[in-house]
Protein backbone atom coordinates (compact mmCIF):
# COMPACT_ATOMS: atom_id res chain seq x y z
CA UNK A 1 0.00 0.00 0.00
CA UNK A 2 1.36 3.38 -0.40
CA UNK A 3 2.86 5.25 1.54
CA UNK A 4 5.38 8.65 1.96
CA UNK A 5 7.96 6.21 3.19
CA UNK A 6 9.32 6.04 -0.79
CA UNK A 7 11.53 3.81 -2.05
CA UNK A 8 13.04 3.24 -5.49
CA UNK A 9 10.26 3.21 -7.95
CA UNK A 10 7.46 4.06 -5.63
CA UNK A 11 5.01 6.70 -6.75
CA UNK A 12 6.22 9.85 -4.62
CA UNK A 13 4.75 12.94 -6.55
CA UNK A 14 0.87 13.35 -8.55
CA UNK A 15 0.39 16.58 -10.36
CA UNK A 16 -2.24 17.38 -12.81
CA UNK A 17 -2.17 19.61 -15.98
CA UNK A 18 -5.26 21.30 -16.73
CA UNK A 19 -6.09 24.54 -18.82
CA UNK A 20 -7.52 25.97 -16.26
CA UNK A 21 -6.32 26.01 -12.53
CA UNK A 22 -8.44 27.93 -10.86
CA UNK A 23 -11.70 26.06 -12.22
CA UNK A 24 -9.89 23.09 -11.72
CA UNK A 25 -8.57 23.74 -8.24
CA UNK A 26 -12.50 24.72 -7.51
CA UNK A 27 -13.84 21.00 -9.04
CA UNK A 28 -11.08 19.33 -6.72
CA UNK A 29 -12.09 21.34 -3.28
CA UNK A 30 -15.26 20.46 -3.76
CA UNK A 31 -14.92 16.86 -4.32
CA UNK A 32 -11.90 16.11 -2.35
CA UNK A 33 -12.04 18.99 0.29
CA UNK A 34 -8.52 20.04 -0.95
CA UNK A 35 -6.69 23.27 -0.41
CA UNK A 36 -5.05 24.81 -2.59
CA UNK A 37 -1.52 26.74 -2.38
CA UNK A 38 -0.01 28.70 -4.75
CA UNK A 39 4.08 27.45 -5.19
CA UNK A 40 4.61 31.20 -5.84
CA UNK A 41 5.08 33.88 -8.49
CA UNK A 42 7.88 32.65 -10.65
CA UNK A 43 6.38 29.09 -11.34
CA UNK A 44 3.96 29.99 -13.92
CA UNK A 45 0.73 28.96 -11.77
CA UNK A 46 2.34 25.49 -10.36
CA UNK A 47 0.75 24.92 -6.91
CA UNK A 48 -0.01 22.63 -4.25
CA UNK A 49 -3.02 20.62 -3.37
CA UNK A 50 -3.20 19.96 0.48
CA UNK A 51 -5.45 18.76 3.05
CA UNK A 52 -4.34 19.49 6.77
CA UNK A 53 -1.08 20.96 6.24
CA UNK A 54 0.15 18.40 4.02
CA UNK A 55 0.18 17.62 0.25
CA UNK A 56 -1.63 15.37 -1.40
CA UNK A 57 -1.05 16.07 -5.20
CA UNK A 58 -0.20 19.56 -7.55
CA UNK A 59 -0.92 21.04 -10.06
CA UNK A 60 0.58 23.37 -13.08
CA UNK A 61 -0.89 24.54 -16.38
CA UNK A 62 -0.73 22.83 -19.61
CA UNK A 63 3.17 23.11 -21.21
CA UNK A 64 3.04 20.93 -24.40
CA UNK A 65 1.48 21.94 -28.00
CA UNK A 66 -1.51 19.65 -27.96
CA UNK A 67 -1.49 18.67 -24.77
CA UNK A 68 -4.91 17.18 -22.90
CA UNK A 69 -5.77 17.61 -19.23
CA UNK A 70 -4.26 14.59 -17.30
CA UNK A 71 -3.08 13.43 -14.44
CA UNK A 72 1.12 12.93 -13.83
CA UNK A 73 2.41 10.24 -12.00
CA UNK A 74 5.42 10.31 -10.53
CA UNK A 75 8.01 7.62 -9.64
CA UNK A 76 10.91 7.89 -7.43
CA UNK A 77 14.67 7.52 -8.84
CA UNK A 78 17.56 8.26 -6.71
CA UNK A 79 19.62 8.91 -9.48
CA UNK A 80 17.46 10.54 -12.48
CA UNK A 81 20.54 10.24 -14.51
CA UNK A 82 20.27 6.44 -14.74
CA UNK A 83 16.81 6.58 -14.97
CA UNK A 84 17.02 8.66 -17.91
CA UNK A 85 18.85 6.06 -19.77
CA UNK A 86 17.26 3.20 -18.66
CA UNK A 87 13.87 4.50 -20.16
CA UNK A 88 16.42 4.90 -23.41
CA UNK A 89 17.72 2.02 -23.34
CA UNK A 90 14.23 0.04 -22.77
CA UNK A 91 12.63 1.44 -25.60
CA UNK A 92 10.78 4.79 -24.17
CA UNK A 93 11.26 8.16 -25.33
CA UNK A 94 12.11 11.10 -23.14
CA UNK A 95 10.17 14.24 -23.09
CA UNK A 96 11.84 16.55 -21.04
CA UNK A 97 15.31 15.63 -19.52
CA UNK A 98 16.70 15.78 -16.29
CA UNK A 99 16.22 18.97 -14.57
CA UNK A 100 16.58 20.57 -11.00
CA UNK A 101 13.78 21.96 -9.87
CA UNK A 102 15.13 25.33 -7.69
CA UNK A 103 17.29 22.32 -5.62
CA UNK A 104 13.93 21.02 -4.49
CA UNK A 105 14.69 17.76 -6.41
CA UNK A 106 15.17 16.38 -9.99
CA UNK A 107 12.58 15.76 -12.85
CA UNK A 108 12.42 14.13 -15.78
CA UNK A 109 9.30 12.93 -18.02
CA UNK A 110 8.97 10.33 -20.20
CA UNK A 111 6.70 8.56 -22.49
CA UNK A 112 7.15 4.18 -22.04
CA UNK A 113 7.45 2.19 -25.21
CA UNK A 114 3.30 1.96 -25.41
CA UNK A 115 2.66 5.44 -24.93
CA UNK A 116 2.01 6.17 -21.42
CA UNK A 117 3.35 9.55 -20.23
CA UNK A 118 4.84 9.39 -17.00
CA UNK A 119 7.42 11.01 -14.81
CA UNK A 120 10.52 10.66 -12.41
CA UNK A 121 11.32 12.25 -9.05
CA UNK A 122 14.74 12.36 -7.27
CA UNK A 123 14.27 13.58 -4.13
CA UNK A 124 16.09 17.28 -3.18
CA UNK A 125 14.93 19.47 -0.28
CA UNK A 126 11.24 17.72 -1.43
CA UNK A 127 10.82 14.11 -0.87
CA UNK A 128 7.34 13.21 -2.37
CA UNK A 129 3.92 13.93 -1.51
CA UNK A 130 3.24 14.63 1.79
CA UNK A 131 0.17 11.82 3.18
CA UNK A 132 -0.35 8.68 0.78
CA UNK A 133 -3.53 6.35 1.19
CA UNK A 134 -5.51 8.45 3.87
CA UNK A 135 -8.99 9.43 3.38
CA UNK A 136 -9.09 12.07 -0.10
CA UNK A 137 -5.43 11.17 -0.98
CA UNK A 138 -3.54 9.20 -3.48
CA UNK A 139 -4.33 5.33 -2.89
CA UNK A 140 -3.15 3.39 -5.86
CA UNK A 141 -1.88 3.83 -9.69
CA UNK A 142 -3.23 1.98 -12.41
CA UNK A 143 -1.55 1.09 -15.80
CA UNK A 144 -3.72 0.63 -18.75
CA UNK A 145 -1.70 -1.49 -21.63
CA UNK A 146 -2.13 -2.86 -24.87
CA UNK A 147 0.48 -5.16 -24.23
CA UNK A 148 0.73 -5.67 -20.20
CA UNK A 149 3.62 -7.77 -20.29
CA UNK A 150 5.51 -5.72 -22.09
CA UNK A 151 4.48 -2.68 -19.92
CA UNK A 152 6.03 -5.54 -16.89
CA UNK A 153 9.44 -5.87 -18.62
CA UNK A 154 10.11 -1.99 -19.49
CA UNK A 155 9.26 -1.14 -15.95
CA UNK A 156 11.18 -3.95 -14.24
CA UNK A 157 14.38 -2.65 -16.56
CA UNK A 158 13.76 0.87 -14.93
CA UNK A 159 12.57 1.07 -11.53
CA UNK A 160 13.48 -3.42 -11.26
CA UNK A 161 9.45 -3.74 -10.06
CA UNK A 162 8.17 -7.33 -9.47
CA UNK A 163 4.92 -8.26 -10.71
CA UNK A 164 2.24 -10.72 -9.80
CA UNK A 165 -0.80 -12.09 -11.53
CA UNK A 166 -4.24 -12.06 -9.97
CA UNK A 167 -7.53 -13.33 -11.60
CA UNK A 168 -9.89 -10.10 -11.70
CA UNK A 169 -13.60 -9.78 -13.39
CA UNK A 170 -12.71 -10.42 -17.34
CA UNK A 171 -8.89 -9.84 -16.96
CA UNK A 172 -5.81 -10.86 -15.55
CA UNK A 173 -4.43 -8.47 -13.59
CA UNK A 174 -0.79 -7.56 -12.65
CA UNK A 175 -0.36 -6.28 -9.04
CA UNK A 176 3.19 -3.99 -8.97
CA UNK A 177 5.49 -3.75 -6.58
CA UNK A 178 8.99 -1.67 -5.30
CA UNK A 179 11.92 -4.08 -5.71
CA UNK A 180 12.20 -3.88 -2.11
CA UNK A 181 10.38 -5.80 0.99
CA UNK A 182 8.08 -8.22 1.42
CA UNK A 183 5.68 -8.00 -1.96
CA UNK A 184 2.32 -7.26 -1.03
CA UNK A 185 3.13 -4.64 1.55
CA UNK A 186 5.45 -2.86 -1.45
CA UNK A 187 2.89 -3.04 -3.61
CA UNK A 188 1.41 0.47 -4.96
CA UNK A 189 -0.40 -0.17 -8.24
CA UNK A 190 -1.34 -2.40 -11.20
CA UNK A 191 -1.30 -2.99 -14.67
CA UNK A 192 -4.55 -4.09 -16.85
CA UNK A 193 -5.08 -4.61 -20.13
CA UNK A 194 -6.51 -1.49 -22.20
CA UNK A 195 -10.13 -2.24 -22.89
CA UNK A 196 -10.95 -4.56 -20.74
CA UNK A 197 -10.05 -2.73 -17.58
CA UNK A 198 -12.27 -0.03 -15.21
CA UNK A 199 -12.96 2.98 -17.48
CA UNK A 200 -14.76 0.53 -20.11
CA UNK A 201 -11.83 1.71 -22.38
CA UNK A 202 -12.40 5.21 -22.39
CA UNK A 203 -8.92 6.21 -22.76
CA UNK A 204 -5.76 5.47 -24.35
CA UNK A 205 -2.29 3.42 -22.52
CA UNK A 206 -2.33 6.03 -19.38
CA UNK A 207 -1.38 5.90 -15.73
CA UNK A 208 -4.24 6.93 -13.89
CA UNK A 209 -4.24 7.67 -9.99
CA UNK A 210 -6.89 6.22 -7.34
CA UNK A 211 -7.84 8.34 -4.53
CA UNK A 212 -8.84 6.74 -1.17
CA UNK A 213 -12.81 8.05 -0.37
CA UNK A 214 -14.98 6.49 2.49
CA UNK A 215 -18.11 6.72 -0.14
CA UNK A 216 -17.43 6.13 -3.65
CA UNK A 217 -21.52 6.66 -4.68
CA UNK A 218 -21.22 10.11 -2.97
CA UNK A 219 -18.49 11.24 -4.10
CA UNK A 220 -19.55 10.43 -8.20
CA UNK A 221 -22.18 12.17 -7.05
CA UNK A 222 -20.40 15.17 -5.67
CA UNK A 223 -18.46 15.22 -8.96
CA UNK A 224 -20.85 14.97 -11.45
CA UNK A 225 -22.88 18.17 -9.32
CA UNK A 226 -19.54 20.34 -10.34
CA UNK A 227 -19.14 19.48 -13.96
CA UNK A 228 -17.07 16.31 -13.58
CA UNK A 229 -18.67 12.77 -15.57
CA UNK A 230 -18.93 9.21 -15.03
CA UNK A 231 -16.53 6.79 -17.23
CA UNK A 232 -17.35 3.99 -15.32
CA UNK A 233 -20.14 4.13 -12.30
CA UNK A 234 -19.44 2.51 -8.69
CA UNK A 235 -19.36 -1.42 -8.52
CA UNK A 236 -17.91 -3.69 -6.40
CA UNK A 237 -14.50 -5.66 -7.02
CA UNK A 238 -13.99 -8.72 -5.21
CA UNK A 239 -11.40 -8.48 -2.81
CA UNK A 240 -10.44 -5.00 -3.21
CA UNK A 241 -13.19 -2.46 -2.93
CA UNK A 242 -16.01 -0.34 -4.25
CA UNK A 243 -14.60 1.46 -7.25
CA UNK A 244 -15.22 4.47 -9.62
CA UNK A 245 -14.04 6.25 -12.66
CA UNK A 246 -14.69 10.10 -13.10
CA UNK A 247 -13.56 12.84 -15.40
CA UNK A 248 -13.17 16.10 -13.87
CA UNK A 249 -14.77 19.28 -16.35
CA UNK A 250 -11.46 19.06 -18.48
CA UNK A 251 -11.97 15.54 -19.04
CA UNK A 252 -8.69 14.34 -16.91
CA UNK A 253 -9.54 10.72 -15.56
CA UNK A 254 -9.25 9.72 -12.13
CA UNK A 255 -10.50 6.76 -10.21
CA UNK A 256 -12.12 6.26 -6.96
CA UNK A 257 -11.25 3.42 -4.05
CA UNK A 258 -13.04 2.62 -1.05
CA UNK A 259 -10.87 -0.68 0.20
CA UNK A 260 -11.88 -3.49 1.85
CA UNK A 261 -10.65 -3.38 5.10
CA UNK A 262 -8.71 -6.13 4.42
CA UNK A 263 -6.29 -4.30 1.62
């Protein structure tokens, strides 16, 4: 389960690109109860979403021609240098190279060999997000695949993750894990294959975050009342949880997770 104890390959940063922050910002307060906190003048709009103090996810306007809103997840590298060329070297393309972010850490962003956008954080003065699998924070990311084990190997030659199958409604599924630990406890996400996963298809090979609510029917509702829409309504999954897909008004997916206790 996640957690802001990150290790190599864990997601440790979320941030979302949207056209419009302030709207945006607005849609995500009212579903999530989230503040949010500007990083300041010289970062072109880039702020903080936070609940209690601490941050839960960020967001920053849209930088590339043709870009759509959507939601960035980040993995942890503790040397972005090798992680650069390991994405190379594995068949990915990079999309903006290493970079230090005012000494607060280093980012890169890539795209994997299917065409999933995703990104890499080495830890500076900033070591990830702030509160991970609490109540309106970031729960559990979700690769959708063409090919999902081929999404397995290019990820095991970058962050070395360790993967196990489990039977799910229509699918196997691929539970992911950190290198690290015992394998269910490290585990922070999954793969499935695109089109036959939650989201009925409705978008392209994409990471998309889960965030941890105690009342998934509630909060569809809550996001549907601000402008958000339903890609796949609340149902139950055996053995994990009562799960959701939404759009917020920009059309950036997101998913929805209450767990079973048991998770």
């Amino acid at each position: 389960m996640l957690g802001t104890d990150f290790r190599t390959g864990s997601p440790n940063w979320l941030d979302l690109g949207s056209p419009d922050i302030d709207d945006a910002a607005a849609f995500y307060s009212g579903v999530f109860g989230w503040n949010f906190v500007s990083a300041g003048p010289d970062t072109g709009g880039y702020g903080f979403f936070q609940r209690g103090g601490k941050t839960v996810a960020a967001i920053g306007p849209l930088t590339e021609e043709g870009a759509r809103s959507a939601w960035m997840v980040h993995f942890m590298s503790p040397d972005i240098q090798a992680t650069t060329s390991a994405v190379k070297d594995g068949g990915g393309s990079v999309r903006m190279e290493p970079m230090d972010v005012m000494g607060e850490g280093w980012l890169a962003q890539f795209t994997d060999p299917q065409g999933a956008q995703f990104a890499s954080w080495q830890p500076g003065k900033t070591s990830g997000l702030g509160v991970a699998s609490d109540e309106n924070s970031l729960i559990w990311v979700e690769l959708h695949a063409p090919d999902p084990d081929a999404a397995v190997s290019f990820y095991n030659g970058v962050f070395g993750w360790r993967s196990e199958e489990m039977q799910a409604p229509g699918m196997t599924y691929r539970v992911l894990s950190t290198k690290d630990g015992d394998q269910r406890e490290a585990s922070f996400g999954g793969v499935a294959p695109m089109g036959e996963g939650a989201g009925g298809g409705g978008v392209g090979p994409s990471w998309v975050p889960y965030f941890h609510v105690s009342d998934v029917d509630a909060t569809v509702s809550t996001a549907q009342g601000k402008g958000g829409s339903v890609l796949m309504p609340a149902a139950d999954v055996p053995d994990v949880g009562r799960i959701a897909w939404v759009a917020d008004p920009f059309g950036a997916p997101f998913a929805l997770l209450k767990p079973n206790p048991q998770m």
